[in-house]
PDB file of N, CA and C in Angstrom:
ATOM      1  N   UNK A   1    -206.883  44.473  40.785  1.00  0.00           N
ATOM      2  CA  UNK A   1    -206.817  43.247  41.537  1.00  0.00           C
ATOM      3  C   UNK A   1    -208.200  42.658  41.813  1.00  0.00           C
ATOM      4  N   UNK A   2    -209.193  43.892  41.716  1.00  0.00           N
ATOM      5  CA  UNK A   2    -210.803  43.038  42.154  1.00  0.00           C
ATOM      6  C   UNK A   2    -211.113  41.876  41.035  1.00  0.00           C
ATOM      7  N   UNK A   3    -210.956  42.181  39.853  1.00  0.00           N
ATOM      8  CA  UNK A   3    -211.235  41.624  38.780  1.00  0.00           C
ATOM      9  C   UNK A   3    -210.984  40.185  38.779  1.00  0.00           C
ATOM     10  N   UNK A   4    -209.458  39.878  39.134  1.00  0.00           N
ATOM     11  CA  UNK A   4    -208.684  39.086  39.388  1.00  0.00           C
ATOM     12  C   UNK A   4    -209.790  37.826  40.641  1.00  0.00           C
ATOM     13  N   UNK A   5    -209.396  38.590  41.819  1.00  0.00           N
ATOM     14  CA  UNK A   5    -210.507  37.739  42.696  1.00  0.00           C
ATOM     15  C   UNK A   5    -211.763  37.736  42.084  1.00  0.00           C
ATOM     16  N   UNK A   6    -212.508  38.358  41.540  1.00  0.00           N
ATOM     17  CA  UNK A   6    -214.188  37.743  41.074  1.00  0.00           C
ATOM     18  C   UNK A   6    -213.563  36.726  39.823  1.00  0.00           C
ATOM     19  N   UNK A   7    -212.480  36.857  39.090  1.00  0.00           N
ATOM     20  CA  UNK A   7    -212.519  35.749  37.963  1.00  0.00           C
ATOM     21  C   UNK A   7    -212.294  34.480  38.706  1.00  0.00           C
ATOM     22  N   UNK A   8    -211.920  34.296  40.207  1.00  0.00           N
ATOM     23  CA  UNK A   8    -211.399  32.883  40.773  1.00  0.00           C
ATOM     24  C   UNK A   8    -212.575  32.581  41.395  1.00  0.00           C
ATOM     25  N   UNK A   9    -213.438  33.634  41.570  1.00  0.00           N
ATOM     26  CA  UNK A   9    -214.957  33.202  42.790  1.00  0.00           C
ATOM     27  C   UNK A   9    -215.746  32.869  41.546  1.00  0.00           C
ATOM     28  N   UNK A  10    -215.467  33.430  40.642  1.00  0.00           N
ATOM     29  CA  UNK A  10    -216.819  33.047  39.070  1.00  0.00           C
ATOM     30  C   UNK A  10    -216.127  31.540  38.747  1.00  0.00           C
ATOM     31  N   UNK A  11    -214.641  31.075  38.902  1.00  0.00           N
ATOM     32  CA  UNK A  11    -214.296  29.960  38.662  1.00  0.00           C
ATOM     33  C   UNK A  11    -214.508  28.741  39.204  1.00  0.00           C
ATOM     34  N   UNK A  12    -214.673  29.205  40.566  1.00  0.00           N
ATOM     35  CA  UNK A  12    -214.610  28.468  41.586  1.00  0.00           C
ATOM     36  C   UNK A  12    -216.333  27.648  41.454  1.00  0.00           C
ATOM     37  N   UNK A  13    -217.169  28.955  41.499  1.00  0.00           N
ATOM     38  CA  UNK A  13    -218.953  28.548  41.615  1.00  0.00           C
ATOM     39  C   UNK A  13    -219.021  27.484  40.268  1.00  0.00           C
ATOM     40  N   UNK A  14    -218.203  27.677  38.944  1.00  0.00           N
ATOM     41  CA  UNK A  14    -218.834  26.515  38.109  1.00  0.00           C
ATOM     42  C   UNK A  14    -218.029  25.469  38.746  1.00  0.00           C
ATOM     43  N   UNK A  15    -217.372  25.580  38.986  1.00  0.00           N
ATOM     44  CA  UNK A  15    -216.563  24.142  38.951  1.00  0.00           C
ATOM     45  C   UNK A  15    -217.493  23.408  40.466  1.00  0.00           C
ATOM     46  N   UNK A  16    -217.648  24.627  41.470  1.00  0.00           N
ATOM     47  CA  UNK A  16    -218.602  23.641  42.367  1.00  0.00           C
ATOM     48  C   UNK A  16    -220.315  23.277  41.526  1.00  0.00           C
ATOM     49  N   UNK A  17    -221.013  24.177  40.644  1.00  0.00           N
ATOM     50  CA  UNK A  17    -221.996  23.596  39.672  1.00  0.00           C
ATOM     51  C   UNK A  17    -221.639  22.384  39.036  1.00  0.00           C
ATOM     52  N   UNK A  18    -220.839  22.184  38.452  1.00  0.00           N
ATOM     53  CA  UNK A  18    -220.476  21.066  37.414  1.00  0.00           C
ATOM     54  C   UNK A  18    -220.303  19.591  38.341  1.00  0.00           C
ATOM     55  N   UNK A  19    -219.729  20.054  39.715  1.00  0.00           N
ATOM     56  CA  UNK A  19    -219.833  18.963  40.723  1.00  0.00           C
ATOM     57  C   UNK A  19    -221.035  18.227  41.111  1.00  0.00           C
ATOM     58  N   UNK A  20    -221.771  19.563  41.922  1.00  0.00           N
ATOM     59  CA  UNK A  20    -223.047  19.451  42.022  1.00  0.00           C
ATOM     60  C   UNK A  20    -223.853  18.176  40.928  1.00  0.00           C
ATOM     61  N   UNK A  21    -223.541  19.517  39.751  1.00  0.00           N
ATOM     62  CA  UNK A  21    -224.553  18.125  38.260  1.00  0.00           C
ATOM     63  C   UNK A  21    -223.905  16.981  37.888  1.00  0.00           C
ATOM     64  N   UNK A  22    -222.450  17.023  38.231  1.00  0.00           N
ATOM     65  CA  UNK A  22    -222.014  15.731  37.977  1.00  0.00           C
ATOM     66  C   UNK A  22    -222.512  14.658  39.147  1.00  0.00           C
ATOM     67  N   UNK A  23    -222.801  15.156  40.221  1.00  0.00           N
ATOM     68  CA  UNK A  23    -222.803  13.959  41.511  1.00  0.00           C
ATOM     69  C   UNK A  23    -224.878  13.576  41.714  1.00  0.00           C
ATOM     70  N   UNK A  24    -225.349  14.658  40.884  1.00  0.00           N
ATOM     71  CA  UNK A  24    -226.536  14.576  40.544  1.00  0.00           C
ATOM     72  C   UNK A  24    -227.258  13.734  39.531  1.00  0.00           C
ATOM     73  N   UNK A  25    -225.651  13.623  38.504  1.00  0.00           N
ATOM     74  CA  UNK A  25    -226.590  12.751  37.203  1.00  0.00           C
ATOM     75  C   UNK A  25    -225.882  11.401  37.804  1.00  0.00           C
ATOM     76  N   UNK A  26    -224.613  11.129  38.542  1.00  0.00           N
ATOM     77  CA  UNK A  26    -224.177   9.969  39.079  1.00  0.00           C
ATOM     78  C   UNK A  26    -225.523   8.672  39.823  1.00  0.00           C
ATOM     79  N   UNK A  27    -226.248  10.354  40.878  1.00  0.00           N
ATOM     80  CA  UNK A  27    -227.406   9.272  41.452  1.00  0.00           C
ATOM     81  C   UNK A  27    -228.009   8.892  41.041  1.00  0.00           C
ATOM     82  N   UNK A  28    -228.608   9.836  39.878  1.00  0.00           N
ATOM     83  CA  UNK A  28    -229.585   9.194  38.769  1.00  0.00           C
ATOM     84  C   UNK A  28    -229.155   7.795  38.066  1.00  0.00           C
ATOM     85  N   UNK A  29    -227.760   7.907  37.298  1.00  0.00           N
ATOM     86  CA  UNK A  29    -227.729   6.738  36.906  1.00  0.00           C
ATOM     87  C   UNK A  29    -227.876   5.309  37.581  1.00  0.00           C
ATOM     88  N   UNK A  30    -226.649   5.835  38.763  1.00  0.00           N
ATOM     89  CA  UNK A  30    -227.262   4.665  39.634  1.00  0.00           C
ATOM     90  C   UNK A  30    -228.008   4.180  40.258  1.00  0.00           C
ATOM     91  N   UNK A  31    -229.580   5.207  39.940  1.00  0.00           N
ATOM     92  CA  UNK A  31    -231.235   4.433  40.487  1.00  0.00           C
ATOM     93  C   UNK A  31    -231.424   3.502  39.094  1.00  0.00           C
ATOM     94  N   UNK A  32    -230.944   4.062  37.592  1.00  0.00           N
ATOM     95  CA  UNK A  32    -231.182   3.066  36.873  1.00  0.00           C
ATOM     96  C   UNK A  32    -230.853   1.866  36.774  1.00  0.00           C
ATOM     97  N   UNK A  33    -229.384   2.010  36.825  1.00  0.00           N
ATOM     98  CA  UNK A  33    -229.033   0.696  37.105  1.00  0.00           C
ATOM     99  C   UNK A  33    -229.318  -0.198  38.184  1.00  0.00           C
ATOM    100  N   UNK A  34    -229.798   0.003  39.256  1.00  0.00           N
ATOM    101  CA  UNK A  34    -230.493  -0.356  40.207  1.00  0.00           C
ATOM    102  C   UNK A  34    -232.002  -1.021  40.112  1.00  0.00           C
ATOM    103  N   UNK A  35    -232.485  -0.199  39.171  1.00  0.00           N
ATOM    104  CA  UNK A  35    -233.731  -0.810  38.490  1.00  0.00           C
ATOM    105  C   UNK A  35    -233.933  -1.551  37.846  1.00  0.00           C
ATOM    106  N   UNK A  36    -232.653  -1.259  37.107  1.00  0.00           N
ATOM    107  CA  UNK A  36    -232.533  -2.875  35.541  1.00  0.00           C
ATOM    108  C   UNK A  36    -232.269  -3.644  36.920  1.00  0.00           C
ATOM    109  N   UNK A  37    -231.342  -3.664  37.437  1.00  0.00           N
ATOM    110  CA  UNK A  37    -230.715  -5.039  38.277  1.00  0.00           C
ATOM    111  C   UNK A  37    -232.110  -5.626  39.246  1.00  0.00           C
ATOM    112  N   UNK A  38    -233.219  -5.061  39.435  1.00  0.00           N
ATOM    113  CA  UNK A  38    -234.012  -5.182  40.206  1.00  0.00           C
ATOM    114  C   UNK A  38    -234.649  -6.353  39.073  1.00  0.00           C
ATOM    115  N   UNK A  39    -235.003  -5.610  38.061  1.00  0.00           N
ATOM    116  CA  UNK A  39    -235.654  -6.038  36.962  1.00  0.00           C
ATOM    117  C   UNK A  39    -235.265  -7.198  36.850  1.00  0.00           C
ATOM    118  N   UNK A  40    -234.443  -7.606  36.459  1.00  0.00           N
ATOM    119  CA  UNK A  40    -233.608  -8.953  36.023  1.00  0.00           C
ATOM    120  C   UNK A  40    -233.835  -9.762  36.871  1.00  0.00           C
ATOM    121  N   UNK A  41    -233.598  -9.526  38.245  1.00  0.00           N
ATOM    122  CA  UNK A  41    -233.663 -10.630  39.217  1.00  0.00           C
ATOM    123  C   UNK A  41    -234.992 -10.886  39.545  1.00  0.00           C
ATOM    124  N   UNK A  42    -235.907 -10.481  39.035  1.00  0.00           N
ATOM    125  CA  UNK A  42    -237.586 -10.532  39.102  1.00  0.00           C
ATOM    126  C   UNK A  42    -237.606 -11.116  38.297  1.00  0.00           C
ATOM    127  N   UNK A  43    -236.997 -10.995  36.529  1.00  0.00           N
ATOM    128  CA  UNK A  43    -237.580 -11.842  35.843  1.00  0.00           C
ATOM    129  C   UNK A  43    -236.870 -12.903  36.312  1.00  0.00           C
ATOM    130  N   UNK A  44    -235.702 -13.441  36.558  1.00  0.00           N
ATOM    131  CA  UNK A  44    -234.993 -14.942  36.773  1.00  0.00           C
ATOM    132  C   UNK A  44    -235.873 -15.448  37.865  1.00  0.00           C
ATOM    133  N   UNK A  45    -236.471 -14.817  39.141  1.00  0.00           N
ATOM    134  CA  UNK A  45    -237.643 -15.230  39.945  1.00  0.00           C
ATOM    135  C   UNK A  45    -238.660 -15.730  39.238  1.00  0.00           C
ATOM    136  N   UNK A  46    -239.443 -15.323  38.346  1.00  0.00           N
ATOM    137  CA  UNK A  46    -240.833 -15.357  37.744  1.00  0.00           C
ATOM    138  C   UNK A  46    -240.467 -16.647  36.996  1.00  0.00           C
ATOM    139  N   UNK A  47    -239.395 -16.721  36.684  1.00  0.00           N
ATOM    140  CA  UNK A  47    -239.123 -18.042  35.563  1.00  0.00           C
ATOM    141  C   UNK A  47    -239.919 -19.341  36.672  1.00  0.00           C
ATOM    142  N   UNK A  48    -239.323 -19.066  38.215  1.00  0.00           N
ATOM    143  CA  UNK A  48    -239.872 -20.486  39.054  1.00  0.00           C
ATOM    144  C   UNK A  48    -241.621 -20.347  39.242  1.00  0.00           C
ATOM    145  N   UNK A  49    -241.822 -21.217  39.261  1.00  0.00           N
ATOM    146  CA  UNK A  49    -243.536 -21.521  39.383  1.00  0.00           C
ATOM    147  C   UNK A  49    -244.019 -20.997  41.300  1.00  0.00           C
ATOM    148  N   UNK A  50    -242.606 -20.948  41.963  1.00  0.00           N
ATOM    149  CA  UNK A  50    -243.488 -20.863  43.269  1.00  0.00           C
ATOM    150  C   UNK A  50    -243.485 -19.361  43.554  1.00  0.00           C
ATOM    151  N   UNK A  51    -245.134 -18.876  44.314  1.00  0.00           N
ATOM    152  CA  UNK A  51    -245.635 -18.013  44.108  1.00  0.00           C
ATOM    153  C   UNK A  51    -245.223 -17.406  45.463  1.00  0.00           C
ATOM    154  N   UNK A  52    -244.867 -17.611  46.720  1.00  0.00           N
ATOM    155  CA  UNK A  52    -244.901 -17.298  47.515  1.00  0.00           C
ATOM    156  C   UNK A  52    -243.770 -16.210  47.555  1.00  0.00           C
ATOM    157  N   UNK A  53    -242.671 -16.985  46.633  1.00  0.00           N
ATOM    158  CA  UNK A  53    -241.273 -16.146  46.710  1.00  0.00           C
ATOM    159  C   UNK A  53    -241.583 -15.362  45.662  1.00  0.00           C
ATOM    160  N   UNK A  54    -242.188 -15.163  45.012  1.00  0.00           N
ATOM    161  CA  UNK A  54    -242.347 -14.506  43.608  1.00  0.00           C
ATOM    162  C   UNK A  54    -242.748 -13.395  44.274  1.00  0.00           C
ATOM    163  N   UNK A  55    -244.112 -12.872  45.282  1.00  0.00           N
ATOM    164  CA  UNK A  55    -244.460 -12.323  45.926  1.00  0.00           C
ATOM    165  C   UNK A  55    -243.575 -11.541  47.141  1.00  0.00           C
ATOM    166  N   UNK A  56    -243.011 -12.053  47.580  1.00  0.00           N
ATOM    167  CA  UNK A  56    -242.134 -11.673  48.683  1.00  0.00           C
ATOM    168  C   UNK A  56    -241.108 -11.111  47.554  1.00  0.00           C
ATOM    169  N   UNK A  57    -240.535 -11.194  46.575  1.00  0.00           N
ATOM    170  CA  UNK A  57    -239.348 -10.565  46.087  1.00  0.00           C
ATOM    171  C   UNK A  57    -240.205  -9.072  44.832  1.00  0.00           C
ATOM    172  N   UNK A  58    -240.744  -9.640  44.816  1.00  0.00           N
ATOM    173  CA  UNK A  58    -242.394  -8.354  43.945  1.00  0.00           C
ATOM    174  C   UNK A  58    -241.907  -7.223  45.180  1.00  0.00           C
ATOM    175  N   UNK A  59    -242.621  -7.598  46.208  1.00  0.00           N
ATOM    176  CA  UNK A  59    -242.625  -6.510  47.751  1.00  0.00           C
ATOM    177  C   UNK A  59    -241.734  -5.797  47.626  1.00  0.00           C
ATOM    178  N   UNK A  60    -240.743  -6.962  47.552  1.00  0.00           N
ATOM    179  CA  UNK A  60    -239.324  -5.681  48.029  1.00  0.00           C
ATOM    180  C   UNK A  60    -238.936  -5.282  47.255  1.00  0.00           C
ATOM    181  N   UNK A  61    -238.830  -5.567  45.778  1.00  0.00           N
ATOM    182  CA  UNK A  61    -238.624  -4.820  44.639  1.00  0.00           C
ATOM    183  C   UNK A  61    -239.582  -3.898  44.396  1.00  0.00           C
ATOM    184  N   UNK A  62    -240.911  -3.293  45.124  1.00  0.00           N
ATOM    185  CA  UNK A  62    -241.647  -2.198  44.898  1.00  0.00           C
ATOM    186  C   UNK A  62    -241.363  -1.233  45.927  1.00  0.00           C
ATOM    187  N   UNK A  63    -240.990  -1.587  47.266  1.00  0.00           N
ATOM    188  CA  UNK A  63    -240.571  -0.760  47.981  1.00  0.00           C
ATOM    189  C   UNK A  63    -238.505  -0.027  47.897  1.00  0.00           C
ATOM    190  N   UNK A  64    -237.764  -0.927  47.080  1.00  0.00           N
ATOM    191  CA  UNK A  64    -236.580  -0.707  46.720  1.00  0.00           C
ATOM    192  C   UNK A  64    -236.706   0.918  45.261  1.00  0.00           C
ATOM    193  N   UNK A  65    -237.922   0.115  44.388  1.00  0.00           N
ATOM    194  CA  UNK A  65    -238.080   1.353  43.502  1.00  0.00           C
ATOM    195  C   UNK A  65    -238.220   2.790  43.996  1.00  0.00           C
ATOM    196  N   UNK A  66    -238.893   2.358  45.448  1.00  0.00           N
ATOM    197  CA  UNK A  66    -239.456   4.168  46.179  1.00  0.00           C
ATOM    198  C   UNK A  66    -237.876   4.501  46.777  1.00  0.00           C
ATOM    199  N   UNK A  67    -236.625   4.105  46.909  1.00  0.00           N
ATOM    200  CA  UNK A  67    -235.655   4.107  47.300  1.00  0.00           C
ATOM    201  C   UNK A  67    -234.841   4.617  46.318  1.00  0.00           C
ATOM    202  N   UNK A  68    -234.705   4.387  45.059  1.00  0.00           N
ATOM    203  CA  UNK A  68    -234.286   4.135  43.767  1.00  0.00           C
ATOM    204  C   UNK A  68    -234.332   5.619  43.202  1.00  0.00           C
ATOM    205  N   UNK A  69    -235.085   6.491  43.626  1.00  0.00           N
ATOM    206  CA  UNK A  69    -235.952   7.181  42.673  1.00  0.00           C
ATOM    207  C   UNK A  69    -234.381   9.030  43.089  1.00  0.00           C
ATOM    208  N   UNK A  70    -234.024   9.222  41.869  1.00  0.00           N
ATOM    209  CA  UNK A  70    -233.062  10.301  41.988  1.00  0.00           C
ATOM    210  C   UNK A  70    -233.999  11.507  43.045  1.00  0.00           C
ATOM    211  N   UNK A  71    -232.977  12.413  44.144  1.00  0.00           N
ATOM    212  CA  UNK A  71    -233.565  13.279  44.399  1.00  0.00           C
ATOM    213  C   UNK A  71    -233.718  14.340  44.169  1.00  0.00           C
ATOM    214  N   UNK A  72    -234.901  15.044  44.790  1.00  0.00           N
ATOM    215  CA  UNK A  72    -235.379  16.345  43.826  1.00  0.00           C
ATOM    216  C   UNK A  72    -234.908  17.671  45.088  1.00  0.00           C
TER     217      UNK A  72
END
């Protein structure tokens, strides 16, 4: 019967691993996509000539990247 219970506790630990790396590569992706989307709306900004907003949306798109970033 021991055998039995360590094959459900050895079952149990991947399936909580595989969670773990699945909810791990989830955040990751979604700092990327977060980044393209950052990206994009910087370049559709940069297209206008005024500098003030260009600047103010620069800011917060450099402090959003330190937000962005998967954790370790």
């Amino acid at each position: 019967m021991a055998r039995y219970f360590d094959g459900l506790q050895e079952q149990g630990s991947k399936q909580t691993k595989r969670q773990q790396e699945d909810q791990r590569r989830m955040e990751f992706r979604r700092a990327i996509e977060s980044y393209s989307e950052q990206r994009r709306l910087l370049q559709e900004i940069s297209d206008y000539p005024d500098s003030d907003t260009f600047n103010y949306w620069q800011a917060a798109s450099a402090t959003g990247l330190k937000n962005a970033q998967p954790g370790q």
